[in-house]
N, C-alpha and C. Protein backbone atom coordinates (compact mmCIF):
# COMPACT_ATOMS: atom_id res chain seq x y z
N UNK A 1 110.28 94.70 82.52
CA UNK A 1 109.92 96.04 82.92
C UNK A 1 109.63 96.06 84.41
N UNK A 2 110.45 97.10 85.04
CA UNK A 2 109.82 97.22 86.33
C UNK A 2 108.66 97.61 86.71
N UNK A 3 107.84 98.00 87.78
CA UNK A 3 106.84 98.15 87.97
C UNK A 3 106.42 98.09 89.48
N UNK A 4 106.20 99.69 90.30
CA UNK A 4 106.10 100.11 91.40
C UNK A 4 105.17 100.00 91.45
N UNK A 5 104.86 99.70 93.21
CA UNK A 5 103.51 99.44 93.78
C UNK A 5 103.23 100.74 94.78
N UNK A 6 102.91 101.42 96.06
CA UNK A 6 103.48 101.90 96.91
C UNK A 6 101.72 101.58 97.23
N UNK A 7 101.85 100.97 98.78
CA UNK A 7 100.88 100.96 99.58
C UNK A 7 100.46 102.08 100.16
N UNK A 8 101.40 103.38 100.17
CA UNK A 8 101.04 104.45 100.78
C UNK A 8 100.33 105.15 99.69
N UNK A 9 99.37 105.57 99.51
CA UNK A 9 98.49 106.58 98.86
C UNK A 9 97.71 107.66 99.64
N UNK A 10 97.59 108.98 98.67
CA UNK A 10 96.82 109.72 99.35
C UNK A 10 96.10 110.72 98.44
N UNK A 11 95.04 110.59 98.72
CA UNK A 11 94.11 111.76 97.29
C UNK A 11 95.19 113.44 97.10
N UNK A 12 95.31 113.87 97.86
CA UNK A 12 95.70 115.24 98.25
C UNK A 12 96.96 115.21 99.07
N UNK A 13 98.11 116.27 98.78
CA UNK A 13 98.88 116.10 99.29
C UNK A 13 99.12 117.22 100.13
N UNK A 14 98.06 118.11 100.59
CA UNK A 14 98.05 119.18 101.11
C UNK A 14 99.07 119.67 102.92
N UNK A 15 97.64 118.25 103.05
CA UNK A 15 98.29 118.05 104.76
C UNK A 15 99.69 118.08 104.51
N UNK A 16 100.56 117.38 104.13
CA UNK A 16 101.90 116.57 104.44
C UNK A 16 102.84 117.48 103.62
N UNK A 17 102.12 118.55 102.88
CA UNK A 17 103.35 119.61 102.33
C UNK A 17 103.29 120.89 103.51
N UNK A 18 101.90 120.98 104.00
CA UNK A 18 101.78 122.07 104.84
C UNK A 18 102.90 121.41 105.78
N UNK A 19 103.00 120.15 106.21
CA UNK A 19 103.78 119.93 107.73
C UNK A 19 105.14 119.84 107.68
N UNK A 20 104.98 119.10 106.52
CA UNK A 20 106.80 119.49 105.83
C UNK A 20 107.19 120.74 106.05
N UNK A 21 106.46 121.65 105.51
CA UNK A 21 106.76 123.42 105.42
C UNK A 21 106.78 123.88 107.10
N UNK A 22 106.11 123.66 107.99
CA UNK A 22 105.71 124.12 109.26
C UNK A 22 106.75 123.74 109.80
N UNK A 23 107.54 122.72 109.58
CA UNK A 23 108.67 121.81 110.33
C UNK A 23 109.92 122.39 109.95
N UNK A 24 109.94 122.68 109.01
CA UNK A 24 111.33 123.04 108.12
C UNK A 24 111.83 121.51 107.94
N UNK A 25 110.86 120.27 107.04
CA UNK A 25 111.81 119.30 106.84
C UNK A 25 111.91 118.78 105.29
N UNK A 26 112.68 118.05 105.37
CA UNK A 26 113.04 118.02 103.57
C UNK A 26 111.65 117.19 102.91
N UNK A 27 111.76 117.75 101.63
CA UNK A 27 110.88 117.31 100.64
C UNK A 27 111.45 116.44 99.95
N UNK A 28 111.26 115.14 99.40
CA UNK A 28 111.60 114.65 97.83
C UNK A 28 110.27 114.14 97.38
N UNK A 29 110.41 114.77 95.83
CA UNK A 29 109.08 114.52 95.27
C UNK A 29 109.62 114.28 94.19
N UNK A 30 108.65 113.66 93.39
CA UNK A 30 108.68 113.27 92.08
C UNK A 30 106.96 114.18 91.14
N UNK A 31 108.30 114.53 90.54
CA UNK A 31 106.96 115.77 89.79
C UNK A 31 107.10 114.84 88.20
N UNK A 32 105.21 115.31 88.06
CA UNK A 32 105.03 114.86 86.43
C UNK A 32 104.93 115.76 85.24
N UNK A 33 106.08 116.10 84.83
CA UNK A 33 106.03 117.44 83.86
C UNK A 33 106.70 117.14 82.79
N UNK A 34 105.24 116.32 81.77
CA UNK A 34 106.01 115.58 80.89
C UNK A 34 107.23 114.39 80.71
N UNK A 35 107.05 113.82 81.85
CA UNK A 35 107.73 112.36 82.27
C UNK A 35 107.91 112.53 83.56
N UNK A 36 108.09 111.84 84.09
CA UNK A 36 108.75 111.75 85.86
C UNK A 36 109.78 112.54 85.92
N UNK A 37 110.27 113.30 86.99
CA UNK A 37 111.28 114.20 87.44
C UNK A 37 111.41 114.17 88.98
N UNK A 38 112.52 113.86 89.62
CA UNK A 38 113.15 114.19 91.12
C UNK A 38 113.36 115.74 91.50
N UNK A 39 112.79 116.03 92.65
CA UNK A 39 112.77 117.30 93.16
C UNK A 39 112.68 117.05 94.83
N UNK A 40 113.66 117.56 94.87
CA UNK A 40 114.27 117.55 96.81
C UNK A 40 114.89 118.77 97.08
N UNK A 41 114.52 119.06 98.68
CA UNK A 41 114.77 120.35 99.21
C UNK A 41 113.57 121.06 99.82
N UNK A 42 114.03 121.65 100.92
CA UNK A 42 113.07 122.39 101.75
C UNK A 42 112.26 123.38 101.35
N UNK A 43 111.23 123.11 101.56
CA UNK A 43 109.72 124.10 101.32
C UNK A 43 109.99 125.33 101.89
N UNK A 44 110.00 126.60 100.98
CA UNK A 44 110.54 127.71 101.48
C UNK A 44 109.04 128.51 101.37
N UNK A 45 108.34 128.02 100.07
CA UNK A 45 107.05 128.93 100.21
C UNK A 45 106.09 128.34 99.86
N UNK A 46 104.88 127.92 100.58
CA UNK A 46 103.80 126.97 99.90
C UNK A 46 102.55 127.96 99.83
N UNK A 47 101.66 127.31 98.20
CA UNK A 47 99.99 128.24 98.67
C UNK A 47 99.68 126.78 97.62
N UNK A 48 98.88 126.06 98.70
CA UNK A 48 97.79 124.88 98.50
C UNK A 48 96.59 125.81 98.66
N UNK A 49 96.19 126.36 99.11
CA UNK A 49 94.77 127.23 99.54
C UNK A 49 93.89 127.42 98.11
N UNK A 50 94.66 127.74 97.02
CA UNK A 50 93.89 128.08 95.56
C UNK A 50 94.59 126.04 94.78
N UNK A 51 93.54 126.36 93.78
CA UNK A 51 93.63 125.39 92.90
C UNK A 51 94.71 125.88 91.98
N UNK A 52 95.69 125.35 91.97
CA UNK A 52 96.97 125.53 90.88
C UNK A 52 97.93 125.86 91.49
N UNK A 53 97.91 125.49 92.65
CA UNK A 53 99.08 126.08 94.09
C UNK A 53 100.11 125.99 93.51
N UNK A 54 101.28 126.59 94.37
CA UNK A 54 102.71 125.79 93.84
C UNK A 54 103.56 125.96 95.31
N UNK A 55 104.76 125.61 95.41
CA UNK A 55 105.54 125.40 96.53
C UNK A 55 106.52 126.00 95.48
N UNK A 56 107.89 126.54 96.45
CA UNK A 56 109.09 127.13 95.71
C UNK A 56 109.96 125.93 97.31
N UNK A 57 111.35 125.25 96.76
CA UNK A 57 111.91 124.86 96.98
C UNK A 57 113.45 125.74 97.54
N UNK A 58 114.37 125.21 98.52
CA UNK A 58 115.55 126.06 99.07
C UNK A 58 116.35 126.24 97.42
N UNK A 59 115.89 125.83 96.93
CA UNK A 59 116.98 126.09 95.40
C UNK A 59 116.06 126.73 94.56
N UNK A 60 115.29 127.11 94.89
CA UNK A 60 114.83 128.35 94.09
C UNK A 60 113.81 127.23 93.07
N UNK A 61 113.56 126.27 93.11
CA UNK A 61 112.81 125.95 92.04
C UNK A 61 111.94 126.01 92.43
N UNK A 62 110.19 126.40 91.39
CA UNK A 62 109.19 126.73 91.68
C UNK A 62 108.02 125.34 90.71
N UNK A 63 107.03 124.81 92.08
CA UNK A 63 106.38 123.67 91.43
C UNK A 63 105.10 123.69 91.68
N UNK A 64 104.52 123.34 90.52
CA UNK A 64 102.96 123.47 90.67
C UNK A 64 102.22 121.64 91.51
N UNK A 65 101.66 121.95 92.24
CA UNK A 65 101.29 120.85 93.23
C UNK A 65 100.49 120.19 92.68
N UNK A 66 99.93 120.48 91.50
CA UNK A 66 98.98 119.90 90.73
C UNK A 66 99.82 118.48 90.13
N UNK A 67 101.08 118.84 90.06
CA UNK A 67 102.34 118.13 88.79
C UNK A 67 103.24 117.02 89.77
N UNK A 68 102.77 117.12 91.22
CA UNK A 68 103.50 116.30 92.19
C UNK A 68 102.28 115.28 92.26
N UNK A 69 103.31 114.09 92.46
CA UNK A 69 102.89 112.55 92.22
C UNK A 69 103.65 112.01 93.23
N UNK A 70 104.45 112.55 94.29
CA UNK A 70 104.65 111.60 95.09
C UNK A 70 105.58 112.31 96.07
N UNK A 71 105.40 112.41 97.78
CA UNK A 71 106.08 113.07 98.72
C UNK A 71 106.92 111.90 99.60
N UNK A 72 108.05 112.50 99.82
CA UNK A 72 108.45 111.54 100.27
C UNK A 72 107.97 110.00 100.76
N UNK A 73 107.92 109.32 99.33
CA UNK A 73 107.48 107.88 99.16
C UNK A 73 106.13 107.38 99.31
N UNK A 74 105.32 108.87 99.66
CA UNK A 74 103.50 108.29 99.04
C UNK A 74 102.99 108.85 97.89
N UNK A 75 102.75 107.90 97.32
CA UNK A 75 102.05 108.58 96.18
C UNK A 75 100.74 109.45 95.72
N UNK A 76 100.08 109.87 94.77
CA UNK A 76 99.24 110.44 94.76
C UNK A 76 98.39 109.23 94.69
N UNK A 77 97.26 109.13 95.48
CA UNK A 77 95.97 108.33 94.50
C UNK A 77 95.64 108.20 93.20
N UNK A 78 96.04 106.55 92.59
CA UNK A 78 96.07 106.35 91.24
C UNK A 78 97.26 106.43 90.14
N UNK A 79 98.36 107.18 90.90
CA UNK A 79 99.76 107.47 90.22
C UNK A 79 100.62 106.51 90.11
N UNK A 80 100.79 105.15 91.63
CA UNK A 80 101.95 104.37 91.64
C UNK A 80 101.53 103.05 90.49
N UNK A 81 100.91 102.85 90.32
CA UNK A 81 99.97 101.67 89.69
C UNK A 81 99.38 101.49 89.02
């Protein structure tokens, strides 16, 4: 069985979706919605500000930030391990 480590961790992924979004630069995340799932593409609309935020993606998909476990290659605190 494999088994990921990622030294990068971070409690909150607030900062680094706001800057993604401010930048116009790509996202890949791995969302947990009922197993692991890949989700990539530019942050078209973010609200971190309330608890249950979500971001909407250039493809129209809409994700609750609560359900993201990992931004481009850091994980959430407690998720990789």
């Amino acid at each position: 069985m494999n088994e990921y480590c990622s030294t990068d961790v971070v409690a909150d992924f607030s900062e680094m979706l706001e800057t993604l979004f401010r930048n116009k630069e790509r996202a890949a995340l791995i969302v947990d919605d009922n197993g692991w799932e890949r989700a990539e593409g530019i942050i078209k609309e973010l609200d971190v500000k309330e608890p249950g935020g979500t971001i909407v993606l250039d493809n129209g998909l809409s994700i609750a930030v609560s359900k993201i476990i990992a931004v481009n290659g850091t994980f959430k605190l407690g998720s990789a391990c």
